[in-house]
N, C-alpha and C. Protein backbone atom coordinates (compact mmCIF):
# COMPACT_ATOMS: atom_id res chain seq x y z
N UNK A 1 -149.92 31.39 13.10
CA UNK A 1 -149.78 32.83 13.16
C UNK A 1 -150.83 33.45 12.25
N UNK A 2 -151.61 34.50 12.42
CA UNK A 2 -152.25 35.35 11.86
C UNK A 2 -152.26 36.29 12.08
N UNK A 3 -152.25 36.94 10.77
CA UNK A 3 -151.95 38.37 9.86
C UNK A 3 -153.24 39.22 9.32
N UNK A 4 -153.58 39.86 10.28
CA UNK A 4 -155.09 40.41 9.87
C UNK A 4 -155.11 41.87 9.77
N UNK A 5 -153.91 42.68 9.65
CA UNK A 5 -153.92 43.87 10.00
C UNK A 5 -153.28 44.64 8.70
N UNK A 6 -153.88 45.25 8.76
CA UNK A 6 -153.23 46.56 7.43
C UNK A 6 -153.60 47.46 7.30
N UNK A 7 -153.04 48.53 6.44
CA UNK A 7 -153.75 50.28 6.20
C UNK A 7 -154.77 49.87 5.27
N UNK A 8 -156.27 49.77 5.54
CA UNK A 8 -157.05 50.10 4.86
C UNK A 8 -157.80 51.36 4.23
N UNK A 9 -158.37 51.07 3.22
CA UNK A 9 -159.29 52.71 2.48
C UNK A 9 -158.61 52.49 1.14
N UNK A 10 -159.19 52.34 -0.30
CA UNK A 10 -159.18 52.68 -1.62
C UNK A 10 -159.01 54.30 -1.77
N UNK A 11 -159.79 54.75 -1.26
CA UNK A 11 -159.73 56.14 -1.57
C UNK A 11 -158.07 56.79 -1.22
N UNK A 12 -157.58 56.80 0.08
CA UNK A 12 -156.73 57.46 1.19
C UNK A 12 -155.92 56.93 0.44
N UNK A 13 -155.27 55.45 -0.31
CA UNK A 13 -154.85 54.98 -0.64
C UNK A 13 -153.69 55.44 -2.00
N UNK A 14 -154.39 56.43 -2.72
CA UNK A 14 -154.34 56.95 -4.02
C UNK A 14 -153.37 58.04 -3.50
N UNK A 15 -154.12 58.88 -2.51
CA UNK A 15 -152.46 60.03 -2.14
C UNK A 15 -151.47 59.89 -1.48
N UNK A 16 -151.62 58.31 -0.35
CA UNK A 16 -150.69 58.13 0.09
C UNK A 16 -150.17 56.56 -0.05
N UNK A 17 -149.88 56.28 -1.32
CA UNK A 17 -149.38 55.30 -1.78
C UNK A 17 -148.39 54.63 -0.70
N UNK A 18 -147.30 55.54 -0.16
CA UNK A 18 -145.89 54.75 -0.30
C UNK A 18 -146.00 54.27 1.06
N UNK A 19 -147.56 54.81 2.27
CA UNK A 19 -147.43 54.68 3.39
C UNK A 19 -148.45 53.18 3.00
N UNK A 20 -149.09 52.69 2.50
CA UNK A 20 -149.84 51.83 1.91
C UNK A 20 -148.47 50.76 1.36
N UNK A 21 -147.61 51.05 1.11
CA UNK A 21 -146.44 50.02 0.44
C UNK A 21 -145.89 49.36 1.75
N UNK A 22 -145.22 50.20 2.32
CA UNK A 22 -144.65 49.96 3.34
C UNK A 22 -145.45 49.32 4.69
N UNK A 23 -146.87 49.37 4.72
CA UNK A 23 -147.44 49.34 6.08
C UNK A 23 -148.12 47.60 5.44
N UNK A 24 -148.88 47.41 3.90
CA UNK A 24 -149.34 46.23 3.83
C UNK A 24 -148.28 45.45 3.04
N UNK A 25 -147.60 45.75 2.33
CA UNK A 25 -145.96 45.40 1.44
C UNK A 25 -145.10 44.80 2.69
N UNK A 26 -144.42 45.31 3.09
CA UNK A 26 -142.90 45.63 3.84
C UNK A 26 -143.27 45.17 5.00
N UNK A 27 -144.64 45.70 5.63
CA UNK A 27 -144.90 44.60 6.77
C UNK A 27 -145.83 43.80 7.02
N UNK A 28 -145.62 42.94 5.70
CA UNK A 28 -146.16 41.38 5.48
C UNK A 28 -144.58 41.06 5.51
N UNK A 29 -143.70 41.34 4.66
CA UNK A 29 -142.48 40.74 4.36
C UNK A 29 -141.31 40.53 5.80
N UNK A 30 -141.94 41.91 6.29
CA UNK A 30 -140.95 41.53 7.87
C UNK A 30 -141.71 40.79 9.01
N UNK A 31 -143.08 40.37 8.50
CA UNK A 31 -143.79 39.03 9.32
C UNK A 31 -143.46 37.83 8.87
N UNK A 32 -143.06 37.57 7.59
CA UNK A 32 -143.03 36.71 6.87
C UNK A 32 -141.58 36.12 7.20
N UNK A 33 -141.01 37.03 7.35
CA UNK A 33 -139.37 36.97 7.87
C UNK A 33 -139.40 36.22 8.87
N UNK A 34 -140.00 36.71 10.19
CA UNK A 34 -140.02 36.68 11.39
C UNK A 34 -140.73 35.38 11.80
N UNK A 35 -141.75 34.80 11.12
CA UNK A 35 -142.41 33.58 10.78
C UNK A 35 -141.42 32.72 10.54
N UNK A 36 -140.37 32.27 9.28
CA UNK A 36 -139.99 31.90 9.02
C UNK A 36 -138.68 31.67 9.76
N UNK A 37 -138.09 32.88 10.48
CA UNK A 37 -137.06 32.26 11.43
C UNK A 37 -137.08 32.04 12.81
N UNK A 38 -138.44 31.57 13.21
CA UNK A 38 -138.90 31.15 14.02
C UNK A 38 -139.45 29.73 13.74
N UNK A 39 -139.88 29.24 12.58
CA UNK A 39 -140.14 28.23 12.34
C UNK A 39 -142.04 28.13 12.33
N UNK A 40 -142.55 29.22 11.77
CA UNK A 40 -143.67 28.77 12.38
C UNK A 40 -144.66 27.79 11.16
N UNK A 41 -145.21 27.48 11.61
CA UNK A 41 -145.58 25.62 10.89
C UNK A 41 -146.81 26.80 10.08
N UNK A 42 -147.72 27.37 10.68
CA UNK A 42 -148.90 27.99 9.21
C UNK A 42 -148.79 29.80 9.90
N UNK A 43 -149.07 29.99 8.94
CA UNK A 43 -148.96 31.83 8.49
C UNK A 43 -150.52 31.83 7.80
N UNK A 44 -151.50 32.70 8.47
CA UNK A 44 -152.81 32.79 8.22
C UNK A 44 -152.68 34.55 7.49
N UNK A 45 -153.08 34.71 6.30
CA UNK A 45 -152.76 36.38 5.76
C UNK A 45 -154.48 36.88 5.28
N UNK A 46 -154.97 37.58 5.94
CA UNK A 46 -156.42 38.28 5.54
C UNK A 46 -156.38 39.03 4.24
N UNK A 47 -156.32 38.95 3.73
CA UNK A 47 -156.83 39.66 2.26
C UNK A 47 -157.79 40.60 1.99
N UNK A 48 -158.23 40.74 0.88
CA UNK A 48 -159.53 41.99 0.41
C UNK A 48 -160.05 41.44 -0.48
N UNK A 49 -161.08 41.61 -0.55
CA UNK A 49 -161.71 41.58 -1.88
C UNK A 49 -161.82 42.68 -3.10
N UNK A 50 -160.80 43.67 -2.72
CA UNK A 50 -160.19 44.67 -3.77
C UNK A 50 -159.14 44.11 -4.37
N UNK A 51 -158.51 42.89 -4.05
CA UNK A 51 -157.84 42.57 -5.35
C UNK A 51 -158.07 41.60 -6.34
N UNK A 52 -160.02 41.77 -6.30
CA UNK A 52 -160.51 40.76 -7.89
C UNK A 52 -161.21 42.46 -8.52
N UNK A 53 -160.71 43.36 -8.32
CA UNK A 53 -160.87 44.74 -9.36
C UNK A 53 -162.36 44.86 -9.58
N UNK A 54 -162.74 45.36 -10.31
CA UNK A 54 -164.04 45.26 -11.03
C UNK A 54 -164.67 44.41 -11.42
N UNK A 55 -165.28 44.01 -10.93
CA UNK A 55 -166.61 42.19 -11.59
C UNK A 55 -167.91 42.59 -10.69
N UNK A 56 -168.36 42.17 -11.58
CA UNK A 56 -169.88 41.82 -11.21
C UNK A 56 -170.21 40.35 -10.74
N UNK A 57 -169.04 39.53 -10.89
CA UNK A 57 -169.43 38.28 -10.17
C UNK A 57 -169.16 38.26 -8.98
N UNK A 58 -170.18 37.62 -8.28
CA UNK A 58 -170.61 37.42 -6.87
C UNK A 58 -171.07 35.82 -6.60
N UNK A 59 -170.35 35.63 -5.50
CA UNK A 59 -169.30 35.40 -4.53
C UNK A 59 -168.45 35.31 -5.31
N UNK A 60 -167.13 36.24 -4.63
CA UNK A 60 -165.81 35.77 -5.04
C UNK A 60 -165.16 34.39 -4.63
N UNK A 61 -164.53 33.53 -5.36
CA UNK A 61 -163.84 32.80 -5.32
C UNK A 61 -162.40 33.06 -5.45
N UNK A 62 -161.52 32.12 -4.92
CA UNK A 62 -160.38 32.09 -4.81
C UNK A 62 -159.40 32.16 -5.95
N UNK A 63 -160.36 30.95 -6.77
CA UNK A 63 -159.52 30.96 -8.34
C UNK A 63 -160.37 32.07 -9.14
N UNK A 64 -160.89 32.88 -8.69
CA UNK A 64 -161.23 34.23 -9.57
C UNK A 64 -160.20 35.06 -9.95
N UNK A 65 -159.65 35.76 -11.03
CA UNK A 65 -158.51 35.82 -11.56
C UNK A 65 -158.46 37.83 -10.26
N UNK A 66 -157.16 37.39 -9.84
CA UNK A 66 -156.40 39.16 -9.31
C UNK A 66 -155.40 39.67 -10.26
N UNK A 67 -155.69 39.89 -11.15
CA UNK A 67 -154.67 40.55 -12.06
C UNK A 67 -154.61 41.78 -12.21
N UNK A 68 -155.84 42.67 -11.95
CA UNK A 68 -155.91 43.77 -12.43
C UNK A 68 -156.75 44.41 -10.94
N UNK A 69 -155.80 44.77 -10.11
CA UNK A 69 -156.32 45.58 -9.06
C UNK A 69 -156.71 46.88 -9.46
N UNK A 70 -157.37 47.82 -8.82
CA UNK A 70 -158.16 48.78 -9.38
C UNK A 70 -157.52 50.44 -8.16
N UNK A 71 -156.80 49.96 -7.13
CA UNK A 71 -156.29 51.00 -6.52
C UNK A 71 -154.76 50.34 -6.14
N UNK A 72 -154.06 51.45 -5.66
CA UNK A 72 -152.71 51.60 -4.35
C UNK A 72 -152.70 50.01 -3.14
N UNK A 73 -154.17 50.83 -2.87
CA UNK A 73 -154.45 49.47 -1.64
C UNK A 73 -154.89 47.99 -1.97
N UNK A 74 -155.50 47.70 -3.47
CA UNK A 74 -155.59 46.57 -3.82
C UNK A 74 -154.42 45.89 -4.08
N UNK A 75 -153.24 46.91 -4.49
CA UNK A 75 -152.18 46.29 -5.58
C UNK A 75 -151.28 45.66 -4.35
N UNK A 76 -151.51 46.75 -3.16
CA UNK A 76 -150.15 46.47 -2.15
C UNK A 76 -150.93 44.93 -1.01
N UNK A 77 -152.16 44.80 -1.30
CA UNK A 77 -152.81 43.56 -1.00
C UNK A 77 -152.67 42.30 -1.61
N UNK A 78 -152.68 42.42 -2.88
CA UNK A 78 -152.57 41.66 -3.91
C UNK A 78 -150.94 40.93 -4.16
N UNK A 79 -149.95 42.13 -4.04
CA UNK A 79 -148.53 42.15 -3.90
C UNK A 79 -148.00 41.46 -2.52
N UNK A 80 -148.79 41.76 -1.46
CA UNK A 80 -148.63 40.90 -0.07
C UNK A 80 -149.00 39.28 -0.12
N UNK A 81 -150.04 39.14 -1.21
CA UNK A 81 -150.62 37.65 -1.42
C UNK A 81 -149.50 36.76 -2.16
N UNK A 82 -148.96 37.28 -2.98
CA UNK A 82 -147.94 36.71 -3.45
C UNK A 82 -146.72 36.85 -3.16
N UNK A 83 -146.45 37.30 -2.38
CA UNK A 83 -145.27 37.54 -1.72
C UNK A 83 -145.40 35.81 -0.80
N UNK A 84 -146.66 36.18 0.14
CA UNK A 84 -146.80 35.16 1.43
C UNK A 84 -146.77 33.49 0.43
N UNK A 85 -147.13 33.64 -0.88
CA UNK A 85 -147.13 31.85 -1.53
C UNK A 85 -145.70 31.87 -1.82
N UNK A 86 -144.69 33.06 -2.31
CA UNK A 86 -143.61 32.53 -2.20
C UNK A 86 -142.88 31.91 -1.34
N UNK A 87 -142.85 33.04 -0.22
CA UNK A 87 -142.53 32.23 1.20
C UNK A 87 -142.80 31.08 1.35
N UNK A 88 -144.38 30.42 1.12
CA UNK A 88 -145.08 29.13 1.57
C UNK A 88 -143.91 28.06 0.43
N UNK A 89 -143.63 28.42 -0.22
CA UNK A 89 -143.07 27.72 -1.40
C UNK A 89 -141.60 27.57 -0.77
N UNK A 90 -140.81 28.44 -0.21
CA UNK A 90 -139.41 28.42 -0.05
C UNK A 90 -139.37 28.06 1.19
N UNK A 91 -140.10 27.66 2.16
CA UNK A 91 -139.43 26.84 3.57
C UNK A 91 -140.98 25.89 3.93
């Protein structure tokens, strides 16, 4: 299964937070659901590169630290990423 879709924009992001929660948040979690009680063997989740914040290092890597997202839309990206390793972790 792959998951490539979300409300994108940093900017748009900032006034309309809660539609940004709910659209990359809430529906990762009700794919993640739906994955899981279906049984599906891999869950593929697209990401951003807004949630390694501010660096000047180039190419991002994976183990490059996301701690400190820099908008709405990084955090609810960032918050979807770890959401999907819990899942990977619990079935």
């Amino acid at each position: 299964f792959q998951h490539i879709q979300a409300l994108a924009g940093v900017r748009s992001s900032a006034s309309q937070t809660g539609k940004y929660m709910e659209t990359n948040y809430s529906g990762t979690q009700l794919l993640l659901d739906l994955a899981a009680s279906h049984k599906v063997k891999q869950f593929v989740f697209a990401s951003t590169s807004s949630v390694y914040g501010q660096t000047d290092k180039l190419p991002f890597v994976e183990t490059d630290s996301c701690a400190e997202p820099l908008s709405p839309y990084a955090a609810t990206k960032r918050a979807a990423e770890i959401l999907a390793h819990v899942y990977h972790n619990m079935n």
